[in-house]
Protein backbone atom coordinates (compact mmCIF):
# COMPACT_ATOMS: atom_id res chain seq x y z
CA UNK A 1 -6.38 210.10 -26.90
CA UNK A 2 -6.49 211.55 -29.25
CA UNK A 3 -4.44 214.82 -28.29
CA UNK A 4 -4.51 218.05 -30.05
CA UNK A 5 -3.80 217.84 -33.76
CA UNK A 6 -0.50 218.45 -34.64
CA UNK A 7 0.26 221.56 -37.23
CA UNK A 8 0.52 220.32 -40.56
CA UNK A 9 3.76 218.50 -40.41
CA UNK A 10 5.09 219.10 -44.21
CA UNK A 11 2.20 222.03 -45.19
CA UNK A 12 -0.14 220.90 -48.48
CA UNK A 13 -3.81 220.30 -48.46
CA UNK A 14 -6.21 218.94 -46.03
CA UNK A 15 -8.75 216.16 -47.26
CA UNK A 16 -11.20 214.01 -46.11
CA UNK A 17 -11.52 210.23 -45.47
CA UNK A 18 -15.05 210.23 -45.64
CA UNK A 19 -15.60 212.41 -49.41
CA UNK A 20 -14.09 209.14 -50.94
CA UNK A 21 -16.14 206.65 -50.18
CA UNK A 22 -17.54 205.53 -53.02
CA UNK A 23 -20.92 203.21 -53.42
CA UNK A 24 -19.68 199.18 -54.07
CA UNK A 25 -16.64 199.98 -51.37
CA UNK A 26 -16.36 196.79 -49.23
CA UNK A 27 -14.47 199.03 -45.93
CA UNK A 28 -12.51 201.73 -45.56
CA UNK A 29 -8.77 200.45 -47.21
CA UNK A 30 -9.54 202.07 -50.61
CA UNK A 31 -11.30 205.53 -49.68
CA UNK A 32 -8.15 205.65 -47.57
CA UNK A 33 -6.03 205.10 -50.77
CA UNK A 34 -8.17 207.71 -52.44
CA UNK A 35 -7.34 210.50 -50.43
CA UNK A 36 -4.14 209.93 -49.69
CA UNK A 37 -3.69 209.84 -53.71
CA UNK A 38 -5.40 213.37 -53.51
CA UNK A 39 -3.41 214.55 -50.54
CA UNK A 40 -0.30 213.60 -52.76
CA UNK A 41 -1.33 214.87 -56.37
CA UNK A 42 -2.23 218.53 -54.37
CA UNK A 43 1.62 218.59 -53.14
CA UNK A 44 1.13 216.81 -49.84
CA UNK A 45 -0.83 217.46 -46.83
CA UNK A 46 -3.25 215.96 -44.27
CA UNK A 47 -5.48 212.91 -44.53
CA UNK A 48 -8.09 213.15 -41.67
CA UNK A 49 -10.14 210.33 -40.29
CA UNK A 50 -13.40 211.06 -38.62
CA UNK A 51 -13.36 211.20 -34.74
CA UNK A 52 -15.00 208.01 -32.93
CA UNK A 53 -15.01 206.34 -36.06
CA UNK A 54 -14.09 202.96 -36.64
CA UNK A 55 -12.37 202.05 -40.30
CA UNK A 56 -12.78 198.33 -41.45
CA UNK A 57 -10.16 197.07 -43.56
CA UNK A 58 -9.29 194.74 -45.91
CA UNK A 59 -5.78 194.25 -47.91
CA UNK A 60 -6.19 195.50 -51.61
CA UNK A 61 -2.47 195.81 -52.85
CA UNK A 62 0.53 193.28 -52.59
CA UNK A 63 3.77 194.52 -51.69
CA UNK A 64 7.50 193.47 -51.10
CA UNK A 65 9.72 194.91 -48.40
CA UNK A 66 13.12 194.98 -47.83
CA UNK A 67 13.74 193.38 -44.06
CA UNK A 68 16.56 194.54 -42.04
CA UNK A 69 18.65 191.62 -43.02
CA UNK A 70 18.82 192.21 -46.23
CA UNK A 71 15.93 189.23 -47.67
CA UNK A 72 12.30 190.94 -49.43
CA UNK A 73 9.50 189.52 -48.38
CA UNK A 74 6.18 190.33 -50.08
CA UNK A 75 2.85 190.33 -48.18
CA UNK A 76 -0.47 192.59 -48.41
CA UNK A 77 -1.27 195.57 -47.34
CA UNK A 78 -4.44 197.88 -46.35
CA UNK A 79 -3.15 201.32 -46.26
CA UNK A 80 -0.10 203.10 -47.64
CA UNK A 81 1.57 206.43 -46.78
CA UNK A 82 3.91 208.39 -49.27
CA UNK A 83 6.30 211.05 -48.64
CA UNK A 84 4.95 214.72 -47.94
CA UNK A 85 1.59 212.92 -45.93
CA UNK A 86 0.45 212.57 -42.66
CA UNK A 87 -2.48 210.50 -42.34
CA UNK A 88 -4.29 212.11 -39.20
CA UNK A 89 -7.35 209.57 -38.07
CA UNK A 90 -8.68 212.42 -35.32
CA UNK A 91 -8.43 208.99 -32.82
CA UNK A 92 -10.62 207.09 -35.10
CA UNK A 93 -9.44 203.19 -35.19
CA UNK A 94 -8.03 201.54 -37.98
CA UNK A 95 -9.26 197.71 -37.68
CA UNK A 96 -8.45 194.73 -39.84
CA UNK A 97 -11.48 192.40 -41.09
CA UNK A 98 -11.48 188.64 -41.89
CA UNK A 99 -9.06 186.04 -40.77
CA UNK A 100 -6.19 186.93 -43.34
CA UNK A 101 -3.63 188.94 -41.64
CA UNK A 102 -2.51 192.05 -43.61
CA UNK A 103 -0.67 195.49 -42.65
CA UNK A 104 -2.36 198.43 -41.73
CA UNK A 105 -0.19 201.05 -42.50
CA UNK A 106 3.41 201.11 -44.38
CA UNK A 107 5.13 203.62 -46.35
CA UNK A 108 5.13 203.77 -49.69
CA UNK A 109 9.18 202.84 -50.41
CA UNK A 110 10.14 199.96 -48.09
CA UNK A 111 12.66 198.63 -51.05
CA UNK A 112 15.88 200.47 -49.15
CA UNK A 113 17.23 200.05 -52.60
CA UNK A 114 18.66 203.65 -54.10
CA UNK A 115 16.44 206.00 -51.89
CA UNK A 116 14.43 206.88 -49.27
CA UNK A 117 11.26 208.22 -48.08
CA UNK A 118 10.93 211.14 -46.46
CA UNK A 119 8.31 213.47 -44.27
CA UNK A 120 5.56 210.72 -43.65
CA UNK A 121 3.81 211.09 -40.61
CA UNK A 122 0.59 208.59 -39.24
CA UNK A 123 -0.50 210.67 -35.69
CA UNK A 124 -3.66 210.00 -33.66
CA UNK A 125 -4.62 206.52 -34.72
CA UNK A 126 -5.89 203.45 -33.15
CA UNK A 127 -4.79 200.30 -34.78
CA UNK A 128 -6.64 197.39 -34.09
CA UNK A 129 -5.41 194.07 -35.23
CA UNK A 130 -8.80 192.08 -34.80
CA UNK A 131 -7.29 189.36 -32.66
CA UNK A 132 -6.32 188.08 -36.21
CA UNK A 133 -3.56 185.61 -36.07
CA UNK A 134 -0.37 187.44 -37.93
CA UNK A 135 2.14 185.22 -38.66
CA UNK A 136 5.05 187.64 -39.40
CA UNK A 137 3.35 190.70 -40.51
CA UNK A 138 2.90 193.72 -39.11
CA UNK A 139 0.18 195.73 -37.92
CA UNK A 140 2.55 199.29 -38.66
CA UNK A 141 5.74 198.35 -40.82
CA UNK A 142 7.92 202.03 -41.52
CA UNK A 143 11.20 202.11 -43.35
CA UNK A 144 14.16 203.88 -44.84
CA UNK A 145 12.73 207.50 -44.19
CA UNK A 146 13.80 210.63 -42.89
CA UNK A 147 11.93 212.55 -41.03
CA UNK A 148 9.05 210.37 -39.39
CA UNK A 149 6.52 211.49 -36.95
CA UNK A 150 4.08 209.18 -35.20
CA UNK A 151 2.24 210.54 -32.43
CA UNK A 152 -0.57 209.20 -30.62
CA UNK A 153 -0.61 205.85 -32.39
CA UNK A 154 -2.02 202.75 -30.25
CA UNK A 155 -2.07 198.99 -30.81
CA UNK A 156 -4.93 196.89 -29.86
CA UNK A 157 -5.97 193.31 -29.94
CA UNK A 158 -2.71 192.17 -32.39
CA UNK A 159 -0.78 189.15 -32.93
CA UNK A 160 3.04 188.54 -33.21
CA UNK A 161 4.40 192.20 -34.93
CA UNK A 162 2.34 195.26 -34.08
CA UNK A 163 4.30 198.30 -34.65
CA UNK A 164 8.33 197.71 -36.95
CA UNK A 165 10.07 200.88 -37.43
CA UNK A 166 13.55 200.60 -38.78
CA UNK A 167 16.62 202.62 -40.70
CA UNK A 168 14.83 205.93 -39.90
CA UNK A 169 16.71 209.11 -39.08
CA UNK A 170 15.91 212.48 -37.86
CA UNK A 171 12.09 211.33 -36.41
CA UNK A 172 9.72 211.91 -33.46
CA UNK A 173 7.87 209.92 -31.79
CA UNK A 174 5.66 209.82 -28.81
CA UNK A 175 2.72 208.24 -26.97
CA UNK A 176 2.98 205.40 -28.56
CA UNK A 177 0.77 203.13 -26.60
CA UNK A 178 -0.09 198.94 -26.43
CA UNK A 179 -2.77 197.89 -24.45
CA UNK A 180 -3.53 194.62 -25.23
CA UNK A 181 -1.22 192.35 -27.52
CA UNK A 182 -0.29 188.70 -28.25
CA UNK A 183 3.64 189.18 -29.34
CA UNK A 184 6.22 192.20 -29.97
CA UNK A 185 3.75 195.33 -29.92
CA UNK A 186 6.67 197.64 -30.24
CA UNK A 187 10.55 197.06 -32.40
CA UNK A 188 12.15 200.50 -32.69
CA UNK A 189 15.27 200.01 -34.60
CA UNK A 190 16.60 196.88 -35.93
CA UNK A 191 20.24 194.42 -34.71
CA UNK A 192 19.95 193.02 -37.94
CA UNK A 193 23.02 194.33 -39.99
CA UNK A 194 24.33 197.91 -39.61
CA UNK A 195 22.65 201.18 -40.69
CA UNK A 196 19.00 199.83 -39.17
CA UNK A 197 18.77 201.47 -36.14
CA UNK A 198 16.64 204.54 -34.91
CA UNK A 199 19.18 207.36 -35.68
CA UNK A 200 19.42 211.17 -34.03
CA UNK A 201 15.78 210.81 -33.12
CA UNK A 202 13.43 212.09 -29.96
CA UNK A 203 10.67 209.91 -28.28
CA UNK A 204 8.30 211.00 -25.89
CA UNK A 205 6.36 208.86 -23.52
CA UNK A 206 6.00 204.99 -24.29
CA UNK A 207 3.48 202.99 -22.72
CA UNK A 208 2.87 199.14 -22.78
CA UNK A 209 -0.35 197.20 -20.80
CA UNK A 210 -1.12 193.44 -21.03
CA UNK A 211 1.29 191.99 -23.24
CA UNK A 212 1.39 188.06 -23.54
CA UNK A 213 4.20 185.45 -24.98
CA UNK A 214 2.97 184.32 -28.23
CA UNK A 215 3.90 180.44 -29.52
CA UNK A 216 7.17 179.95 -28.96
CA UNK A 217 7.72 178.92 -32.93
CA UNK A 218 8.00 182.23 -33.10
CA UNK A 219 10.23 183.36 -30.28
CA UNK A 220 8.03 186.20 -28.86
CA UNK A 221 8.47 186.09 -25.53
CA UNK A 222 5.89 189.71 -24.63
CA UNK A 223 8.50 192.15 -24.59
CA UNK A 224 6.78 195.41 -24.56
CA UNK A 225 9.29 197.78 -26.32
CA UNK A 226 12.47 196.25 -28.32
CA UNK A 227 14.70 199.60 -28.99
CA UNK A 228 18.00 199.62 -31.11
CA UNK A 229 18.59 203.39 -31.23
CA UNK A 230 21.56 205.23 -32.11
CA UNK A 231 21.97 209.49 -30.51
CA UNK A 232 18.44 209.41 -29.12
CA UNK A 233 16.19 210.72 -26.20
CA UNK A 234 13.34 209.29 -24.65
CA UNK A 235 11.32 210.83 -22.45
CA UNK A 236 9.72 207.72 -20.71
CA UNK A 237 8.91 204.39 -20.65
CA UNK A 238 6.25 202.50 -18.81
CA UNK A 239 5.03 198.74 -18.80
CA UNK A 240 2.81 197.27 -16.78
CA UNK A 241 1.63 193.22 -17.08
CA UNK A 242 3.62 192.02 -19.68
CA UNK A 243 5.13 188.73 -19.94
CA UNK A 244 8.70 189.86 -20.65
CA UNK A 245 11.08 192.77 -20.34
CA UNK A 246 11.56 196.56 -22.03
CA UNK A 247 14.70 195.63 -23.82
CA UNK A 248 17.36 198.01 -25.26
CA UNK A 249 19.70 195.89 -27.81
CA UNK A 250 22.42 196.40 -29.48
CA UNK A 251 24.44 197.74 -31.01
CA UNK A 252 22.44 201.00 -29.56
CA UNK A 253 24.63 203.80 -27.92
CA UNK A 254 24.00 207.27 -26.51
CA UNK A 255 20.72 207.17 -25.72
CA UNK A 256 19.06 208.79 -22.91
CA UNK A 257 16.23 207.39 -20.95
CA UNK A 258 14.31 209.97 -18.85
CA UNK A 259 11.90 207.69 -16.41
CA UNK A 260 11.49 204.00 -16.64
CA UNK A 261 8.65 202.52 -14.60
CA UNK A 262 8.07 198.71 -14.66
CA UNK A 263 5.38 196.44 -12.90
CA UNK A 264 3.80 193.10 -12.50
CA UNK A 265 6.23 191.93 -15.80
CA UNK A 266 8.10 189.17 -16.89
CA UNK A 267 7.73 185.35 -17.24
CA UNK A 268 8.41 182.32 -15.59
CA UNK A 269 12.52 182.84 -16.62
CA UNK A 270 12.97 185.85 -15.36
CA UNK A 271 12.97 187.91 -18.30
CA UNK A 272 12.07 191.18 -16.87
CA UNK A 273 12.28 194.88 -15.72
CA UNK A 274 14.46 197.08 -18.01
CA UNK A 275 16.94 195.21 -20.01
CA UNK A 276 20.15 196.74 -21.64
CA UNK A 277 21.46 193.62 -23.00
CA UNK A 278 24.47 193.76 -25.70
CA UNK A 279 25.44 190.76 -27.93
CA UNK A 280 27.28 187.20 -27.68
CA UNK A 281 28.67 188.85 -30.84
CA UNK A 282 30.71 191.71 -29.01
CA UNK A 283 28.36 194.06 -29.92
CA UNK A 284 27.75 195.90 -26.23
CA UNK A 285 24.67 198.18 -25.63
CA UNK A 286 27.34 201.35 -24.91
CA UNK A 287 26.66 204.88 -23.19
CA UNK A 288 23.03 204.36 -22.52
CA UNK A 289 21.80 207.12 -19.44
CA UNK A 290 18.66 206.03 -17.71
CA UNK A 291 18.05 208.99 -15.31
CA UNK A 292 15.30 206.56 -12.84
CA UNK A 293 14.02 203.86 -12.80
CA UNK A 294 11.28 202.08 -10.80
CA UNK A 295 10.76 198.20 -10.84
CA UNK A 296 7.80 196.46 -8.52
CA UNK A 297 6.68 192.91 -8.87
CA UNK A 298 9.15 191.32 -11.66
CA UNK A 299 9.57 187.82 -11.92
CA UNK A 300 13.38 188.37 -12.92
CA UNK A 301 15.13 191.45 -12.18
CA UNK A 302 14.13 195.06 -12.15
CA UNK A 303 17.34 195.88 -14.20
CA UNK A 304 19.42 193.73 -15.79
CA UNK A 305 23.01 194.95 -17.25
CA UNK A 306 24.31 192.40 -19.52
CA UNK A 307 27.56 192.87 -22.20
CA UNK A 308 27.09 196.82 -21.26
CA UNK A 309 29.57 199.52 -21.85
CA UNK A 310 29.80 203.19 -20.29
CA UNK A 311 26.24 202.89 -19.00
CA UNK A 312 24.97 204.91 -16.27
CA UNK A 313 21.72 204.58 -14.26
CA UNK A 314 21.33 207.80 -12.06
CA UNK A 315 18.43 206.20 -9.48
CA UNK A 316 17.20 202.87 -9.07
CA UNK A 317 13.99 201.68 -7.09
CA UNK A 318 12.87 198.01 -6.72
CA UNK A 319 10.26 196.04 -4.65
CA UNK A 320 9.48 192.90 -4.52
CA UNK A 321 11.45 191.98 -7.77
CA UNK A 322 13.17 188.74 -8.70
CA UNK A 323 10.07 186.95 -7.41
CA UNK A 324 11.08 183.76 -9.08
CA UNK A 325 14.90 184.03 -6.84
CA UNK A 326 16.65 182.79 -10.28
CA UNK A 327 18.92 185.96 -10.96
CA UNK A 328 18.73 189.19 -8.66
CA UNK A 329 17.01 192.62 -8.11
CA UNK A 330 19.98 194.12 -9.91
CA UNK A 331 22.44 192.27 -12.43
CA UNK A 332 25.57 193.69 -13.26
CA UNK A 333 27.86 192.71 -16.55
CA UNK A 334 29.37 194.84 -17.83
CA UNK A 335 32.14 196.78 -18.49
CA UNK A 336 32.29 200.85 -16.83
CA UNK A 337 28.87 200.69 -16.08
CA UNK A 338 27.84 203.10 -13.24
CA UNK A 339 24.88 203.15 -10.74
CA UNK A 340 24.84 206.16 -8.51
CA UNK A 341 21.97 205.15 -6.40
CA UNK A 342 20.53 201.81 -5.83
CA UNK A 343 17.75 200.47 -3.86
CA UNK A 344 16.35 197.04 -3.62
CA UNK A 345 13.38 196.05 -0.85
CA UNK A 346 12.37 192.39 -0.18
CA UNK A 347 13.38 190.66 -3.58
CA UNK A 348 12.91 187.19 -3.81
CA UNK A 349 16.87 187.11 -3.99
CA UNK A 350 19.75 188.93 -3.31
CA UNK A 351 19.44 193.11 -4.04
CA UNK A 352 22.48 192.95 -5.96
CA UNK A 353 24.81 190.33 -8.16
CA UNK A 354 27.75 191.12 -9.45
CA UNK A 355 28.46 188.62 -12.05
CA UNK A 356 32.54 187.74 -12.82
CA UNK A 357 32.98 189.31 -16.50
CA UNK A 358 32.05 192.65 -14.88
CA UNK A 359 35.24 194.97 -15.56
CA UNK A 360 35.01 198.79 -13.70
CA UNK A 361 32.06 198.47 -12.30
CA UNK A 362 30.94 201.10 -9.70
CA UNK A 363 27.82 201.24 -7.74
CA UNK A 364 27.83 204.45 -5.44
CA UNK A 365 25.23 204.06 -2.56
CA UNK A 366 23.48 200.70 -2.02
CA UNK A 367 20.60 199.92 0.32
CA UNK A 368 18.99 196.05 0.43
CA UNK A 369 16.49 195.21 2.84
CA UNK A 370 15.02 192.08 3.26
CA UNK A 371 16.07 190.35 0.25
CA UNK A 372 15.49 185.95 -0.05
CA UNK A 373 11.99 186.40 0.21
CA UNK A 374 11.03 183.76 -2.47
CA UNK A 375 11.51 179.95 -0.84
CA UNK A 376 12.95 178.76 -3.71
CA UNK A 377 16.31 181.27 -3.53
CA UNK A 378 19.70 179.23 -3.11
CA UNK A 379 21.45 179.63 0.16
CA UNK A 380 23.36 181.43 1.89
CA UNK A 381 21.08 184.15 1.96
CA UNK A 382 22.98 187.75 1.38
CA UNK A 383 22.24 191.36 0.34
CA UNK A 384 24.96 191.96 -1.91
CA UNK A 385 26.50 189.11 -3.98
CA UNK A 386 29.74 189.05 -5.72
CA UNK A 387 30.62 186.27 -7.84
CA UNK A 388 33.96 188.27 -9.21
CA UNK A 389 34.57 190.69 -11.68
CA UNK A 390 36.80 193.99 -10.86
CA UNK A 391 35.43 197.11 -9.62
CA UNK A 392 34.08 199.55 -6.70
CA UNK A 393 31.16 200.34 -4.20
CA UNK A 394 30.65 203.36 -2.20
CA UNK A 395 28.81 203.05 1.06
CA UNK A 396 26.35 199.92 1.29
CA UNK A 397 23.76 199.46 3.63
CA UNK A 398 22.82 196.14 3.98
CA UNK A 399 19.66 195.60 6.35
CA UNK A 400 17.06 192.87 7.63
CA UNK A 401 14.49 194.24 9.93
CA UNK A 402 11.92 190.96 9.91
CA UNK A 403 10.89 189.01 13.26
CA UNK A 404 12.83 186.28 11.76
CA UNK A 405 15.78 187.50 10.21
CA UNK A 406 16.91 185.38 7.21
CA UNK A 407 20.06 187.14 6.18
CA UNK A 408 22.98 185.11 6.90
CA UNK A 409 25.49 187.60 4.68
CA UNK A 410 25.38 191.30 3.98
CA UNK A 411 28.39 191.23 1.33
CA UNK A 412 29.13 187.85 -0.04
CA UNK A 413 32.62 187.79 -1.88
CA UNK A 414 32.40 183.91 -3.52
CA UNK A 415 35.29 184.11 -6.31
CA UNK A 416 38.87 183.71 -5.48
CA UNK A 417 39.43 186.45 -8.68
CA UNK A 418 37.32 189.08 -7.91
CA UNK A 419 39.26 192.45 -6.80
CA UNK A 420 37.45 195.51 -5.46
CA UNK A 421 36.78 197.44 -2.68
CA UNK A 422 33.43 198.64 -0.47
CA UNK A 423 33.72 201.64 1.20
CA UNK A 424 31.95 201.50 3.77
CA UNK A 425 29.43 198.92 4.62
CA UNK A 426 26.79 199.45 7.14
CA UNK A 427 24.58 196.74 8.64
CA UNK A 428 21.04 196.72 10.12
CA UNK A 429 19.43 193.80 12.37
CA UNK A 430 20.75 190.28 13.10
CA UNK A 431 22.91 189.43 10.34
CA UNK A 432 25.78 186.86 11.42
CA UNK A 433 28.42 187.91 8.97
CA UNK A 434 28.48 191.38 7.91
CA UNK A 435 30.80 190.75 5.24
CA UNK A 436 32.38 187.45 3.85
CA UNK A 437 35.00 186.97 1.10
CA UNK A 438 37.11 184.09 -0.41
CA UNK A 439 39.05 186.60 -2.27
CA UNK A 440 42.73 188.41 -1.13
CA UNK A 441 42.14 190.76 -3.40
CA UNK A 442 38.60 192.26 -2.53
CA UNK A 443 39.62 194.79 0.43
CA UNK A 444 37.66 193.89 3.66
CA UNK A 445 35.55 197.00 4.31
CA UNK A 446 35.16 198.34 7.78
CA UNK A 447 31.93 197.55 8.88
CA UNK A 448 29.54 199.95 10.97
């Protein structure tokens, strides 16, 4: 960072942070102003930040926002962007000063009342949050507009919010980077009533280091990215020690997901890996594509399917996952959901749990080796565990190559109601029982 300037997104003039500072300016929040007013009164254009720089800032103006469900809420603010700009720092940082918190960037209309913005774009920007504690406010709050573009925008040292981006439509985004964060660095889209997600938008990469649970007053468990997108594309996603999951919430459909690569996440509940996780409500998360996915080192699972419709996960690769043996590698439920390829090595439970509300399920290929690592996983040790549901696998390979073999299952069937079929299943090492079912209805697969 940063990475070659952008063209000038929505034409206009260029000016310069630095020709407005003026003498008596305590930091950088009203020079900013200044030529961003300019940039505007010319017809739009670019507002460029010094490279290597570092901008101080303190709040100067109050304003009220609209929130996703529907209450204002008023709180101040260090820099503003209006339609037609793109503020363009060159990498330079953006850094709060003082102990009050205070946003660092938001656009000019966040009323959602009557109209929207449009064409505002914040690329190549640092934003530091100054390790100041930010009860509720964000470091990046953007709103009701058409037409957004952040590009190489990182968060730094924040507190609780870092970057809220909802109702937007027609955007692109990408690298947009955390490294470093006490709270939700990244909400893409809003659940909060309809009409607030990410809509028809493209993302490129998205990148998330060292996030950390915050209080639990405020329910921020370190999720790196929480996406509620509606028709959009991401490139990739990639976190790496944080304290929770990458979570895609409903109601977000169609969405593709490139590459997904997860490691050393999640907390002491499990709440890991890549999460497409629908609503009590009856919202689902529906016809979400992941093409593959790599999980290492989560305390929970590597993926986790819950109240999921028409979703599809082309490859899946996990090691050493489910370290704390409360859920699985891979969690399955919900309804139509396809995985064509799944691979689970040494998780600290079983590779794979089907859970009983999962309806049409099909999982293709499956290979689990050496799963029950973790001593605190519930016996009978298996590879595969079905606790019901209705639906399909293809062939499953089910193996246990250590000098003390601790698989007593490769297929555990342990619900009376669950109705399916394997098959084939193929088994590797000294497992006792290849395949066990309580279930009349789950056909007994011929083992090789």
């Amino acid at each position: 960072m940063p990475s070659e300037p952008v063209a000038d997104a929505f034409g206009g003039q260029r000016v310069y942070v630095d020709h407005f500072r003026r003498a008596g300016d305590s930091g950088w929040a009203r020079p900013i102003a200044r030529a961003i007013a300019a940039a505007q009164r010319s017809g739009g254009g670019r507002v460029l930040g010094s490279p290597g720089r570092v901008y101080g800032l303190r709040p100067h103006a109050i304003y009220t926002a609209q929130l996703p469900h529907g209450a204002t809420t008023s709180y101040r603010v260090c820099v503003q962007i209006p339609p037609g700009v793109t503020l363009d720092m060159q990498g330079s940082t953006l850094r709060l000063l003082g102990s009050t918190a205070a946003a660092i960037v938001t656009n000019k209309n966040l009323s959602g009342v009557g109209w929207r913005d449009t064409d505002v774009a914040l690329v190549n920007a640092v934003l530091d949050g100054g390790s100041i504690p930010a009860r509720g406010t964000p470091l990046l709050h953007l709103a009701y507009v058409d037409r957004l573009i952040l590009q190489d925008v990182k968060l730094v040292n924040g507190n609780c919010v870092g970057g809220w981006v909802y109702n937007c439509n027609a955007s692109t985004f990408d690298s947009l980077e955390v490294d470093g964060f006490r709270g939700l660095p990244w909400s893409i889209g809003s659940a909060a009533r309809t009409g607030n997600q990410v809509y028809d938008s493209t993302f490129g990469a998205l990148r998330a280091r060292n996030v950390t649970w915050i209080d639990p007053y405020y329910y921020f468990p370190g999720n790196s990215f929480v996406l509620t997108l509606t028709r959009c594309q991401v490139k990739s996603i990639e976190a790496y020690r944080c304290t929770a999951g990458i979570k895609i919430q409903s109601p977000t459909q169609d969405l593709t997901i490139g590459t997904v690569t997860t490691s050393a996440c999640g907390s002491p509940t499990g709440n890991s890996g890549l999460k497409l996780q629908g609503d009590k409500g009856g919202r689902p998360v529906a016809n979400v594509s992941v093409g593959m996915l790599r999980a290492e080192a989560q305390t929970g699972p590597g993926l986790y399917m819950e109240r999921t419709l028409d979703c599809t996960v082309d490859s899946y690769r996990g090691v050493s996952n489910n370290v704390n043996a409360a859920q699985a590698d891979v969690w399955i439920g919900g309804t139509n959901d396809l995985l064509m390829d799944v691979q689970s090595d040494e998780s600290g439970g079983p590779g794979v749990l089907v859970r009983p509300y999962a309806t049409g399920y099909r999982l293709d290929n499956v290979l689990v080796r050496n799963p029950y690592q973790s001593p605190k996983a519930v016996r009978p040790s298996v590879g595969v565990a079905v606790e019901g549901g209705v639906g399909s696998f293809g062939h499953v390979t089910c193996v246990d190559t250590r000098r003390r073999p601790t698989m007593e299952r490769g297929v555990d069937v342990s619900s009376p109601e669950a109705i399916g079929l394997i098959t084939a299943l193929e088994v590797e090492g000294n497992v006792p029982m290849p395949f066990a079912s309580v279930s009349k209805e789950f056909e007994k697969p011929v083992v090789h």
